[in-house]
C-alpha atoms as a PDB file:
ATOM      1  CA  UNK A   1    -112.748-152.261  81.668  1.00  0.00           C
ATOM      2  CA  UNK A   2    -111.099-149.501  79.590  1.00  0.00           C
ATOM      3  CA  UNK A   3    -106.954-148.768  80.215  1.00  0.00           C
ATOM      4  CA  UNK A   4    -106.376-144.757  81.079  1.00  0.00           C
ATOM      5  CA  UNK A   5    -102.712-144.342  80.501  1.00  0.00           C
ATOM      6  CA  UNK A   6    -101.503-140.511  82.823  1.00  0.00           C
ATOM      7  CA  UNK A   7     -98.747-138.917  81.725  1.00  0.00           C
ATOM      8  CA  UNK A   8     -96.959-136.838  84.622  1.00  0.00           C
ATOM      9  CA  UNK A   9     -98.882-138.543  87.080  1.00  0.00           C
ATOM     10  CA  UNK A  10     -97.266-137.427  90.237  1.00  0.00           C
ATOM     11  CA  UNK A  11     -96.642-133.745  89.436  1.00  0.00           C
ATOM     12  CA  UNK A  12     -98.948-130.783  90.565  1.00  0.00           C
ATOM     13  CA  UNK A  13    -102.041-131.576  88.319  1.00  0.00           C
ATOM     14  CA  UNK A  14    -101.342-135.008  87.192  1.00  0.00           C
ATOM     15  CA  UNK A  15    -101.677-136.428  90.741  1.00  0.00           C
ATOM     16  CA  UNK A  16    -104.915-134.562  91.182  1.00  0.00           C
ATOM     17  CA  UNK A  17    -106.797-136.070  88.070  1.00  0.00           C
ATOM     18  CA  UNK A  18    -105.506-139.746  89.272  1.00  0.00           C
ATOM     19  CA  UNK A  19    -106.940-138.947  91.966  1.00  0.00           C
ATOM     20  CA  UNK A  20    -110.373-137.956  90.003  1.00  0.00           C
ATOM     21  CA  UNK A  21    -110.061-140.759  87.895  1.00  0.00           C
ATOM     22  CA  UNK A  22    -110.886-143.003  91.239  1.00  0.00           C
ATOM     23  CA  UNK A  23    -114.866-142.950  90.479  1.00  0.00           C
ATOM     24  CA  UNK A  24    -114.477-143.512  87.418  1.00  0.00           C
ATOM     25  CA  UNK A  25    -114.706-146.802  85.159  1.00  0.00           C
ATOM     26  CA  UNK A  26    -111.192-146.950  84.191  1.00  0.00           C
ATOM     27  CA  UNK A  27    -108.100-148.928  84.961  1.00  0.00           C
ATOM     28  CA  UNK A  28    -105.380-146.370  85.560  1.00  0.00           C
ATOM     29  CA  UNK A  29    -101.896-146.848  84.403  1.00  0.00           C
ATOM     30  CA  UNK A  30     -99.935-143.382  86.079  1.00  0.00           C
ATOM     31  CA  UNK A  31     -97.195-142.641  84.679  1.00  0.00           C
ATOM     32  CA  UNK A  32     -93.834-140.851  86.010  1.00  0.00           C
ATOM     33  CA  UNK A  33     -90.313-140.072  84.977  1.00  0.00           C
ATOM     34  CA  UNK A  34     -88.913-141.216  88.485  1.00  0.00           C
ATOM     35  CA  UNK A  35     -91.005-142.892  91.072  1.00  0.00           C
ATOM     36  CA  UNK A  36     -93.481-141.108  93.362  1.00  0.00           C
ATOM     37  CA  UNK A  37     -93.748-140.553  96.823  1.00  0.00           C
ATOM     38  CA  UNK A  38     -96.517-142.411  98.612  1.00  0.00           C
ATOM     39  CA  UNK A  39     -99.706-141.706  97.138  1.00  0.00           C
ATOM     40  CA  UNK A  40    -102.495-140.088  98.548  1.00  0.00           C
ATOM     41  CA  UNK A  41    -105.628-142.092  98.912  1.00  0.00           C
ATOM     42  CA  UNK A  42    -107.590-142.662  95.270  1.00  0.00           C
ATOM     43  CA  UNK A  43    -110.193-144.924  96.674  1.00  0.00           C
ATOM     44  CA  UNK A  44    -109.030-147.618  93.999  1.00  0.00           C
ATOM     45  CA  UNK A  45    -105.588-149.470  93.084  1.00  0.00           C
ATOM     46  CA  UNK A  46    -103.277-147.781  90.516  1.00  0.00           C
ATOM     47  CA  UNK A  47    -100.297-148.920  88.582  1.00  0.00           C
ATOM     48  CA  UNK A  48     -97.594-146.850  88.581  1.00  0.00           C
ATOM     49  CA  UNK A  49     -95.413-147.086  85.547  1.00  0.00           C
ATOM     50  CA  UNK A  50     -91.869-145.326  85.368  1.00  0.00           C
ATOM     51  CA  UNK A  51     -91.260-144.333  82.077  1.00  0.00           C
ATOM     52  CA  UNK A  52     -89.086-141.840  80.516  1.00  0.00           C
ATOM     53  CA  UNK A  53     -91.629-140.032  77.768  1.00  0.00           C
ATOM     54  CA  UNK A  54     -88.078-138.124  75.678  1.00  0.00           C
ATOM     55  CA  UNK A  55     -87.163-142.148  75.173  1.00  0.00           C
ATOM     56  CA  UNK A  56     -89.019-142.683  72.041  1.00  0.00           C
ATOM     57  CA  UNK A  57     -88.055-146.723  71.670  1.00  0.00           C
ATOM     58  CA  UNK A  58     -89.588-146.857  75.459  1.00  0.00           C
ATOM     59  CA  UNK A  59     -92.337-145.385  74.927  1.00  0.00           C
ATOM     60  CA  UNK A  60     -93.327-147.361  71.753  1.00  0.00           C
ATOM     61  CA  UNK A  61     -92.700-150.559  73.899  1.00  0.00           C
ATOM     62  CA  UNK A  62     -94.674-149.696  76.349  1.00  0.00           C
ATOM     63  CA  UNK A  63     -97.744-148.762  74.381  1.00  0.00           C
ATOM     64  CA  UNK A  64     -97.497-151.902  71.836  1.00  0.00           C
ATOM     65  CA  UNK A  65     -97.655-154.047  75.460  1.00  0.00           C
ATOM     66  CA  UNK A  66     -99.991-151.822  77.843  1.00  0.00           C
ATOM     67  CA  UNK A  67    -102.854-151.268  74.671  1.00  0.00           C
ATOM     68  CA  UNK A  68    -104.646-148.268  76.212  1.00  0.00           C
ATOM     69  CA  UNK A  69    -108.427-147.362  75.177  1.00  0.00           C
ATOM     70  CA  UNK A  70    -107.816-144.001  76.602  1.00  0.00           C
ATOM     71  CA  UNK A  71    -104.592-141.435  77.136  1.00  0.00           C
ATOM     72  CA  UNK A  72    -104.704-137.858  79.317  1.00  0.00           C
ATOM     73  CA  UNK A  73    -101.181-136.368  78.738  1.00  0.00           C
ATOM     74  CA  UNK A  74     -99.957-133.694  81.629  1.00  0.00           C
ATOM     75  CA  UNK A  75     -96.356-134.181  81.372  1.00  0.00           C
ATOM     76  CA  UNK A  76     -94.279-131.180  80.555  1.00  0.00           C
ATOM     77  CA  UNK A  77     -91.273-129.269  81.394  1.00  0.00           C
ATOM     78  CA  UNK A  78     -93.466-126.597  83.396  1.00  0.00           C
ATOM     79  CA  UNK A  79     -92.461-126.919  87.042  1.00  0.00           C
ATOM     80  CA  UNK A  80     -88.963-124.177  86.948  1.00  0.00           C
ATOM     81  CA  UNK A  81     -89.685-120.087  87.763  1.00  0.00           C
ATOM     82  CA  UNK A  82     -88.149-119.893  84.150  1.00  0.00           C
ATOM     83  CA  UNK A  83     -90.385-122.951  82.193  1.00  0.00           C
ATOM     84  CA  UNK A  84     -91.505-120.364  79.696  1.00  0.00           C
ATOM     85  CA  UNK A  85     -88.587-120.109  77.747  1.00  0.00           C
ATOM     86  CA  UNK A  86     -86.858-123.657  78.735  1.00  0.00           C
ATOM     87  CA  UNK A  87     -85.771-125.504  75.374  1.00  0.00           C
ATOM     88  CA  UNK A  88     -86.964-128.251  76.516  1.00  0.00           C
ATOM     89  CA  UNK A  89     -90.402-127.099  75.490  1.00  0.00           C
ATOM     90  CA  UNK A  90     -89.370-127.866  71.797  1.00  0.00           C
ATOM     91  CA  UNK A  91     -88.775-131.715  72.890  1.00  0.00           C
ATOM     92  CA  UNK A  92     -91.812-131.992  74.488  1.00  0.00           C
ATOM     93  CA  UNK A  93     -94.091-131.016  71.672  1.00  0.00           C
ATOM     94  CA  UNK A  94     -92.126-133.607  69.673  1.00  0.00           C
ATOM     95  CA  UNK A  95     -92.318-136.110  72.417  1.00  0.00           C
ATOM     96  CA  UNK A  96     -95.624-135.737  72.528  1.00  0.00           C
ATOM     97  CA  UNK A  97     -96.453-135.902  68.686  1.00  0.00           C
ATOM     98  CA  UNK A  98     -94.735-139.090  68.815  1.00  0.00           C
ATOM     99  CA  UNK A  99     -96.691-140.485  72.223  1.00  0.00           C
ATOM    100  CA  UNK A 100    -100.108-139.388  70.445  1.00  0.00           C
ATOM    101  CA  UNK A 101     -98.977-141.621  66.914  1.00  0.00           C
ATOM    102  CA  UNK A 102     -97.908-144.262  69.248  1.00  0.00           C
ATOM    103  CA  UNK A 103    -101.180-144.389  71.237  1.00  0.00           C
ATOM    104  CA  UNK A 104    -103.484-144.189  68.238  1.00  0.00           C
ATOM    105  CA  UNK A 105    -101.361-147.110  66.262  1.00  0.00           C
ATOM    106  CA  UNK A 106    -102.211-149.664  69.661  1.00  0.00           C
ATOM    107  CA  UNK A 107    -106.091-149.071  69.642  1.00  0.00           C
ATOM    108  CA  UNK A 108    -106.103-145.685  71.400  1.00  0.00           C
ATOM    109  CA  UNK A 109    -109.910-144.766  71.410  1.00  0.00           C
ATOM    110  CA  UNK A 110    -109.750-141.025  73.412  1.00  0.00           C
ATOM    111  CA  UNK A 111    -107.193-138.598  74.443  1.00  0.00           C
ATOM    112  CA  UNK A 112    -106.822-135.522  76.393  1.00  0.00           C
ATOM    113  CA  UNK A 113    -104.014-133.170  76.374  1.00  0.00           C
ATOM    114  CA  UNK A 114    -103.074-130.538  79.091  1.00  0.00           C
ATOM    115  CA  UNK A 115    -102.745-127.352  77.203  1.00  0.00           C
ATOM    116  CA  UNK A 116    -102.509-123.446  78.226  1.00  0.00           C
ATOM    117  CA  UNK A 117    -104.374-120.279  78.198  1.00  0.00           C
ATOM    118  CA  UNK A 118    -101.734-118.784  76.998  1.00  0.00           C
ATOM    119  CA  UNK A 119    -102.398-119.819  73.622  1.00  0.00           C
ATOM    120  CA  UNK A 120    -104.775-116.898  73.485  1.00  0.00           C
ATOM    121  CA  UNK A 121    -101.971-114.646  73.298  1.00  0.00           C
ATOM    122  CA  UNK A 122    -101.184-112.900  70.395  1.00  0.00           C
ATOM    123  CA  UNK A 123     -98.653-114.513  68.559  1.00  0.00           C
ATOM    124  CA  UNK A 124     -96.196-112.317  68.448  1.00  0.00           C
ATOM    125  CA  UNK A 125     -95.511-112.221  71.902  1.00  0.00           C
ATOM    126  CA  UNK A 126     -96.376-116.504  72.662  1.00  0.00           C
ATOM    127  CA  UNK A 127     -93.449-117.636  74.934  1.00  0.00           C
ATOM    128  CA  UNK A 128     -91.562-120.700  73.907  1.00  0.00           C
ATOM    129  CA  UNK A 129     -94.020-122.563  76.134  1.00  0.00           C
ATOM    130  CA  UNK A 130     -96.849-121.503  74.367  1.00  0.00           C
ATOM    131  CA  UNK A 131     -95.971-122.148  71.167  1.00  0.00           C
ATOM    132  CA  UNK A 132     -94.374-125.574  72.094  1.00  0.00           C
ATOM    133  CA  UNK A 133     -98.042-126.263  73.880  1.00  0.00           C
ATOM    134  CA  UNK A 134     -99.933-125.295  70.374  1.00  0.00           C
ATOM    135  CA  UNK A 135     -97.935-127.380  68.649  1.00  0.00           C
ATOM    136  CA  UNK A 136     -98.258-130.101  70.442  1.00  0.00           C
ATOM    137  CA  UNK A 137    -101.972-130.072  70.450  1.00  0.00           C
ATOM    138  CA  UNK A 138    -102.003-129.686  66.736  1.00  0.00           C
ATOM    139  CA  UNK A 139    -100.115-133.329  66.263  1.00  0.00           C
ATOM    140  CA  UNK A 140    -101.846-134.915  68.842  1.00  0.00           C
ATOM    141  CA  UNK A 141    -105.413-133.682  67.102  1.00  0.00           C
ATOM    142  CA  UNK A 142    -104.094-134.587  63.502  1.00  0.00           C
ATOM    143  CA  UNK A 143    -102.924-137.855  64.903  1.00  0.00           C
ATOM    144  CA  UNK A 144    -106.306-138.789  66.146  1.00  0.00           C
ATOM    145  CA  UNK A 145    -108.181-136.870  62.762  1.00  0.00           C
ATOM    146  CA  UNK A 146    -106.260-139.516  60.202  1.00  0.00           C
ATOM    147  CA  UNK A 147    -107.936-142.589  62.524  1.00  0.00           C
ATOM    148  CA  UNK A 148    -111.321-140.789  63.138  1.00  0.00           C
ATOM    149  CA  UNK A 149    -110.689-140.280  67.024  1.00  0.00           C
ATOM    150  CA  UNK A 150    -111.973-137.663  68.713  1.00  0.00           C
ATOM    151  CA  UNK A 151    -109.247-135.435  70.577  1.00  0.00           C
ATOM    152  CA  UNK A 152    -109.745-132.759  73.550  1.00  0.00           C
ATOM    153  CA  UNK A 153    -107.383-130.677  75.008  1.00  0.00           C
ATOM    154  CA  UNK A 154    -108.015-128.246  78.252  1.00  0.00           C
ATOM    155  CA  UNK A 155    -106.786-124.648  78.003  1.00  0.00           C
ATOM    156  CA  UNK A 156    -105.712-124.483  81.232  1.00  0.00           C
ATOM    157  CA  UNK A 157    -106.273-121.106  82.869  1.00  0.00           C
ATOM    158  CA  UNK A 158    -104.212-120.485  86.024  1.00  0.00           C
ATOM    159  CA  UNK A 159    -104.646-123.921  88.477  1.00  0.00           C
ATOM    160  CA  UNK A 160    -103.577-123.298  92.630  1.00  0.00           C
ATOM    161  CA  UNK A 161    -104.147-125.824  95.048  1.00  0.00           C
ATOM    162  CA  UNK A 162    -102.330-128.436  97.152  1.00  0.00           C
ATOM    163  CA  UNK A 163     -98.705-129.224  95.619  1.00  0.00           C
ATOM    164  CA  UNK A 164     -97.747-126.214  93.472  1.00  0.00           C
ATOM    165  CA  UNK A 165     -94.591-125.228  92.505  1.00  0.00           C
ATOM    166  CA  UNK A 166     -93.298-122.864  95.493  1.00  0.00           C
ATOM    167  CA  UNK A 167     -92.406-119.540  93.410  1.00  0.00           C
ATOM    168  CA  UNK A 168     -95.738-119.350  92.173  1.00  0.00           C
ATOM    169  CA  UNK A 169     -98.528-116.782  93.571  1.00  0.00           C
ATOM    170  CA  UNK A 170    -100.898-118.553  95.923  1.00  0.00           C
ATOM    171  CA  UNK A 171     -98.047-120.905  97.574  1.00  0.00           C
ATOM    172  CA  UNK A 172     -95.226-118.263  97.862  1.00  0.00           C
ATOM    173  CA  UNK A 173     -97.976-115.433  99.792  1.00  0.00           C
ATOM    174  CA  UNK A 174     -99.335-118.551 102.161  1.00  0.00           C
ATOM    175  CA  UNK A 175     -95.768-119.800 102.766  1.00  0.00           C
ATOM    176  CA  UNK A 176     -93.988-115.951 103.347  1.00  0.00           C
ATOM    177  CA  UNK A 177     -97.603-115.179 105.941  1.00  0.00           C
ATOM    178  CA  UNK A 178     -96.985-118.618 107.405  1.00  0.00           C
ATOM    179  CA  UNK A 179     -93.001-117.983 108.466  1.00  0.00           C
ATOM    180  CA  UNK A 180     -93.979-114.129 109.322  1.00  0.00           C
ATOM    181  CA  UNK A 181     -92.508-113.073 106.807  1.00  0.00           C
ATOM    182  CA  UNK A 182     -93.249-110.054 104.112  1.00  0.00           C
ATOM    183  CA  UNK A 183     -95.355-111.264 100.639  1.00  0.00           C
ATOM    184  CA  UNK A 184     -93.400-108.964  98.328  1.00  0.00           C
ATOM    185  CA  UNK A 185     -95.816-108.825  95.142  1.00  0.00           C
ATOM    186  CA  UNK A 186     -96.213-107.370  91.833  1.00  0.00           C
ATOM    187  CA  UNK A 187     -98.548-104.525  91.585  1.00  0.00           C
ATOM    188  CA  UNK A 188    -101.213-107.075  90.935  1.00  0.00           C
ATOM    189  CA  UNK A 189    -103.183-105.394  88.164  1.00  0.00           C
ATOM    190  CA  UNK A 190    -103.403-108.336  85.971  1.00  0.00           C
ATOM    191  CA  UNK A 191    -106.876-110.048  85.580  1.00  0.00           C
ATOM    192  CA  UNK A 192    -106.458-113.758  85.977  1.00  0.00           C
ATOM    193  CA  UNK A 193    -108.329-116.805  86.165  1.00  0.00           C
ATOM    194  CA  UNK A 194    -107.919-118.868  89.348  1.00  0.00           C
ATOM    195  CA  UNK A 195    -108.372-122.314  89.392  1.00  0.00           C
ATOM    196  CA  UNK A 196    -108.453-125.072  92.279  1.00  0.00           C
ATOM    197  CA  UNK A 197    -106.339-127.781  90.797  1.00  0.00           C
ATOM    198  CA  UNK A 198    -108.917-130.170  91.869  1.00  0.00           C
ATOM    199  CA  UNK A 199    -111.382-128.634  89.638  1.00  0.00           C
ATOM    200  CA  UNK A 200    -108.874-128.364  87.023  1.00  0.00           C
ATOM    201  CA  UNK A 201    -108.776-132.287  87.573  1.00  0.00           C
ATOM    202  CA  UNK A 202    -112.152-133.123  87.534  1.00  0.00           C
ATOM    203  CA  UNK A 203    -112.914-130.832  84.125  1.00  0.00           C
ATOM    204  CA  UNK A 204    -109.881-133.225  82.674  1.00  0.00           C
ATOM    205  CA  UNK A 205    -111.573-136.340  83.484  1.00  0.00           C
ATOM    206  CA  UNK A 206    -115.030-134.698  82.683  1.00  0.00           C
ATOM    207  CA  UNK A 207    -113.796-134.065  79.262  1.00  0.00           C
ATOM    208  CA  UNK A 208    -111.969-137.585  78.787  1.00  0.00           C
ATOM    209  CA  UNK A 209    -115.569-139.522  79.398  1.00  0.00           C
ATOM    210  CA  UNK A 210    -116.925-137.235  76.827  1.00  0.00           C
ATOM    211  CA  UNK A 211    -117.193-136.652  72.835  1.00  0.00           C
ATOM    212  CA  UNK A 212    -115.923-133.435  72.927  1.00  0.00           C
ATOM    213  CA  UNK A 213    -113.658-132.367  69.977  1.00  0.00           C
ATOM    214  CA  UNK A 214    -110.939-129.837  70.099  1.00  0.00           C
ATOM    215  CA  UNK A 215    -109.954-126.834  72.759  1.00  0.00           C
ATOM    216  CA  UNK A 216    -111.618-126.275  75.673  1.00  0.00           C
ATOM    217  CA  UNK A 217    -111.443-123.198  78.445  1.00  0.00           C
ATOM    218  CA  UNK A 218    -110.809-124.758  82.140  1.00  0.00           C
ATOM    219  CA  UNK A 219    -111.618-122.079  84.320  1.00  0.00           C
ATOM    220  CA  UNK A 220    -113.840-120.155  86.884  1.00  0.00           C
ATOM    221  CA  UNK A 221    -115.107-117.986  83.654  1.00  0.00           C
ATOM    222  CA  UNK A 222    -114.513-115.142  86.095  1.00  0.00           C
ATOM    223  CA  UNK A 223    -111.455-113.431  86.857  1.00  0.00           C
ATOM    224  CA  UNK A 224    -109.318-111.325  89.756  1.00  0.00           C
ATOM    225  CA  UNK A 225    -106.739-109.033  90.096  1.00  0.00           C
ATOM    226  CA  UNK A 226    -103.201-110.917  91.176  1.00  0.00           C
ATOM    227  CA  UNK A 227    -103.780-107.878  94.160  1.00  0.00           C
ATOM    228  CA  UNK A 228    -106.722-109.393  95.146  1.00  0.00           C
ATOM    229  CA  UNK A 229    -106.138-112.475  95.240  1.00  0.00           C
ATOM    230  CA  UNK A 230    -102.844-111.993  97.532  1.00  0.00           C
ATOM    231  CA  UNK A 231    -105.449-109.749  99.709  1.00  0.00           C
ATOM    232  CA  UNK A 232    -107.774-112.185  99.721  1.00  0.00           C
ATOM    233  CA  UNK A 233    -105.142-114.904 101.438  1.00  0.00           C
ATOM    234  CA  UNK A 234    -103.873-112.236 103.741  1.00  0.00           C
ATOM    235  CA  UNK A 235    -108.046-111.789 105.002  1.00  0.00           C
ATOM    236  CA  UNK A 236    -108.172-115.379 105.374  1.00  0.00           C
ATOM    237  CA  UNK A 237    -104.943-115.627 107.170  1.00  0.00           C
ATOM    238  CA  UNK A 238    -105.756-112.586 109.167  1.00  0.00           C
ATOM    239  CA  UNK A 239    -102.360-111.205 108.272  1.00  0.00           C
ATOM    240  CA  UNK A 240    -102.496-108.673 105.923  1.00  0.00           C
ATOM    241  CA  UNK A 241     -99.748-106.076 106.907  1.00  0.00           C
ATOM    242  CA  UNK A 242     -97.021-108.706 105.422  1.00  0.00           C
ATOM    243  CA  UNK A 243     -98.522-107.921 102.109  1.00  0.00           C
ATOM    244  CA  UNK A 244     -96.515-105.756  99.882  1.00  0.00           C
ATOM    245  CA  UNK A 245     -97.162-104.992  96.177  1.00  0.00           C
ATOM    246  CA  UNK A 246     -93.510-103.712  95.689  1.00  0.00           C
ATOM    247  CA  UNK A 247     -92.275-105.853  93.276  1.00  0.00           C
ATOM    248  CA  UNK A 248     -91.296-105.842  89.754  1.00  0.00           C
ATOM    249  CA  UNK A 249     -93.951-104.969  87.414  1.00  0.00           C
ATOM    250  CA  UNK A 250     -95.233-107.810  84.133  1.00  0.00           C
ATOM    251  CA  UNK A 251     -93.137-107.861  81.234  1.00  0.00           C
ATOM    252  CA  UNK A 252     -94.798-105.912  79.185  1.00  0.00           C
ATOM    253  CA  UNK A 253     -96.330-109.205  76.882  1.00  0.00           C
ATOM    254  CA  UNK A 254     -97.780-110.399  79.317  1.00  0.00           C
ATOM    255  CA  UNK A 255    -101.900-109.701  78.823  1.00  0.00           C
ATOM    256  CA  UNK A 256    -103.867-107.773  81.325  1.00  0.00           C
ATOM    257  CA  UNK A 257    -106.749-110.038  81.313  1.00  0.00           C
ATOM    258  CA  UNK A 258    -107.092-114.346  80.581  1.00  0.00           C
ATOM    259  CA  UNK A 259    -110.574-115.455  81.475  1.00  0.00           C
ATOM    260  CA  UNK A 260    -111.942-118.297  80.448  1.00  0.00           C
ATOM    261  CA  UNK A 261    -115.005-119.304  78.722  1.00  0.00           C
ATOM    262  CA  UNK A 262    -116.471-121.967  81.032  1.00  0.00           C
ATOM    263  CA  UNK A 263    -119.510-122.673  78.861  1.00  0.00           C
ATOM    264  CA  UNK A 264    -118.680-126.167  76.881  1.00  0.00           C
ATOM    265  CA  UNK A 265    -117.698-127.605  80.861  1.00  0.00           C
ATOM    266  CA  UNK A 266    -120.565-126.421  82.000  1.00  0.00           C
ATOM    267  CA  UNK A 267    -122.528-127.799  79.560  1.00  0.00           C
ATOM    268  CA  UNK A 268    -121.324-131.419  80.423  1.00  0.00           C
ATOM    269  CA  UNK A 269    -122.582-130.849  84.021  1.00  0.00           C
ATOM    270  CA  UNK A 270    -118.459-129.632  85.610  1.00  0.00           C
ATOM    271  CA  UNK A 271    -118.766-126.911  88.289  1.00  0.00           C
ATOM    272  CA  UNK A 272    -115.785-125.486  90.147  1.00  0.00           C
ATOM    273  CA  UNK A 273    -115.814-124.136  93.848  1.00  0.00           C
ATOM    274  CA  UNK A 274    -115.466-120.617  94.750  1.00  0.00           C
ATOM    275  CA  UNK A 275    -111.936-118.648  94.965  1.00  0.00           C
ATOM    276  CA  UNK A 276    -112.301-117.918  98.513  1.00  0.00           C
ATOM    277  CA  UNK A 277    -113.016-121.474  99.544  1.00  0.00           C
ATOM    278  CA  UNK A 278    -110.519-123.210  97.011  1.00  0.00           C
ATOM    279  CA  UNK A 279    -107.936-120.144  98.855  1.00  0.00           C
ATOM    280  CA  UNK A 280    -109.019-121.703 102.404  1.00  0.00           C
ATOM    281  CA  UNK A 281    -108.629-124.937 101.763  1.00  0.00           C
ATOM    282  CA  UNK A 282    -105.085-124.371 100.192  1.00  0.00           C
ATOM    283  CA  UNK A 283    -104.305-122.518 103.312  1.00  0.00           C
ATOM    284  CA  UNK A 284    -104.934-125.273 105.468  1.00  0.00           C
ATOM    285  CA  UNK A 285    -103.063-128.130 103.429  1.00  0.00           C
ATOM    286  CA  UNK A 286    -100.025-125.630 103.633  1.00  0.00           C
ATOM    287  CA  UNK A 287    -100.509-124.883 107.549  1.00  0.00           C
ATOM    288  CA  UNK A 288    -100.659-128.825 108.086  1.00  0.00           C
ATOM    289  CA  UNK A 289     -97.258-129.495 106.392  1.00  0.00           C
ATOM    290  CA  UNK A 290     -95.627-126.794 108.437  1.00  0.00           C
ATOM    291  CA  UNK A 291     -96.991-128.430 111.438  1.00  0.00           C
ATOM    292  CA  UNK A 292     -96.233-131.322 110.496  1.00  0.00           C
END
């Protein structure tokens, strides 16, 4: 059977493609910085490996013992309000340069890497995060060029779902309506690509069981306004006088539309579901953590 090695397996996406990865014909080695909480059910056994990623000696041990056929990287420093311009994004891209070589050198067949839709900004305006992400997939890709590998990496366009960070959009509206409390928003003009994470997951995994070489767009391949979208879990919540687009307006870099191009995932047979169930079924894994 062929060895998947996860990178950031317990974080907001990472957990979801293990998850995925349970139908799949793959051993799964999941990999953390600290150990995870109980995991959900995956409908198969998993080894979880802790393994600091910035410890280069470490990581080269573990890949010279564990021999992978396959690697999806999702760790990053991405979880704080202020992730865009963390330093930490330089070490990353380094750390992962250096967990791509050390892959390929131990038989690595396939990877996948977690990258960013906001590498279609221009570049004069890329956050630190951006160009960190870019970098990164540039390594990993010339890493896996010089052996004759095919690499893939997802432009991620903007994931919600179960287990995102609490600042962000969809999980700060649900939680504020949930405590009856006010959603203060921005004005919500942007155009944005929303994504259930578990979608985001499965076109991952899609693309790691395939040939596909370089980026690809994960996302709907249709967009909404960050207005509608807070509307739209305000309907479902049947709540929306708590709804308030008073807040501080984008900094002015930030683009007023990022929709993806869902074609190439389409064309290996990935759909997504629909923004207003994906919002619904959010809605209820946040109402049954506050009850329980």
């Amino acid at each position: 059977m062929s060895v998947v090695v996860v990178t950031g397996a317990s974080a907001f996406i990472g957990r979801q493609v293990v998850e995925a990865l349970g139908d799949a014909p793959f051993e799964v080695i999941a990999v953390c910085r600290r150990p995870p909480e109980p995991p959900e059910h995956i409908g198969k056994p998993v080894r979880w490996q802790q393994l600091d990623l910035m410890d280069a000696s470490a990581v080269t041990r573990f890949f010279s013992t564990s021999k992978p056929t396959h690697l999806m990287h999702l760790a990053w420093c991405a979880g704080s309000p202020t992730y865009r311009s963390d330093p930490a994004n330089r070490a990353w891209a380094r750390a992962s340069a250096s967990l791509a070589r050390d892959f390929y050198d131990n038989g690595g067949q396939r990877a996948v890497f977690a990258g960013t839709s906001v590498e279609y900004q221009a570049p004069e305006t890329r956050s630190l995060y951006a160009q960190s992400k870019i970098a990164a997939a540039a390594a990993m890709s010339a890493h896996a060029g010089s052996r004759g590998r095919r690499f893939a990496w997802g432009r991620i366009f903007l994931p919600y779902g179960p287990h995102d960070a609490p600042h962000r959009l969809v999980p700060s509206v649900i939680d504020a309506l949930l405590a009856d409390r006010t959603a203060h928003c921005s004005p919500g003009e942007q155009l944005r690509d929303f994504v259930h994470v578990s979608d985001v997951a499965s076109a991952l995994v899609t693309l790691l069981r395939s040939e596909r070489d370089g980026p690809v767009d994960v996302g709907m391949g249709n967009g909404s306004t960050i207005r509608n979208v807070a509307q739209e879990i305000a309907r479902l919540m049947d709540r929306p006088e708590l709804v308030r687009f008073d807040g501080a307006s984008p900094d002015a870099s930030e683009p007023a539309s990022l929709i993806a191009d869902e074609s190439a995932l389409r064309a290996l047979g990935w759909h997504a579901r629909t923004l207003e169930i994906g919002l619904a079924q959010t809605i209820a894994w946040h109402r049954a953590r506050t009850v329980a």
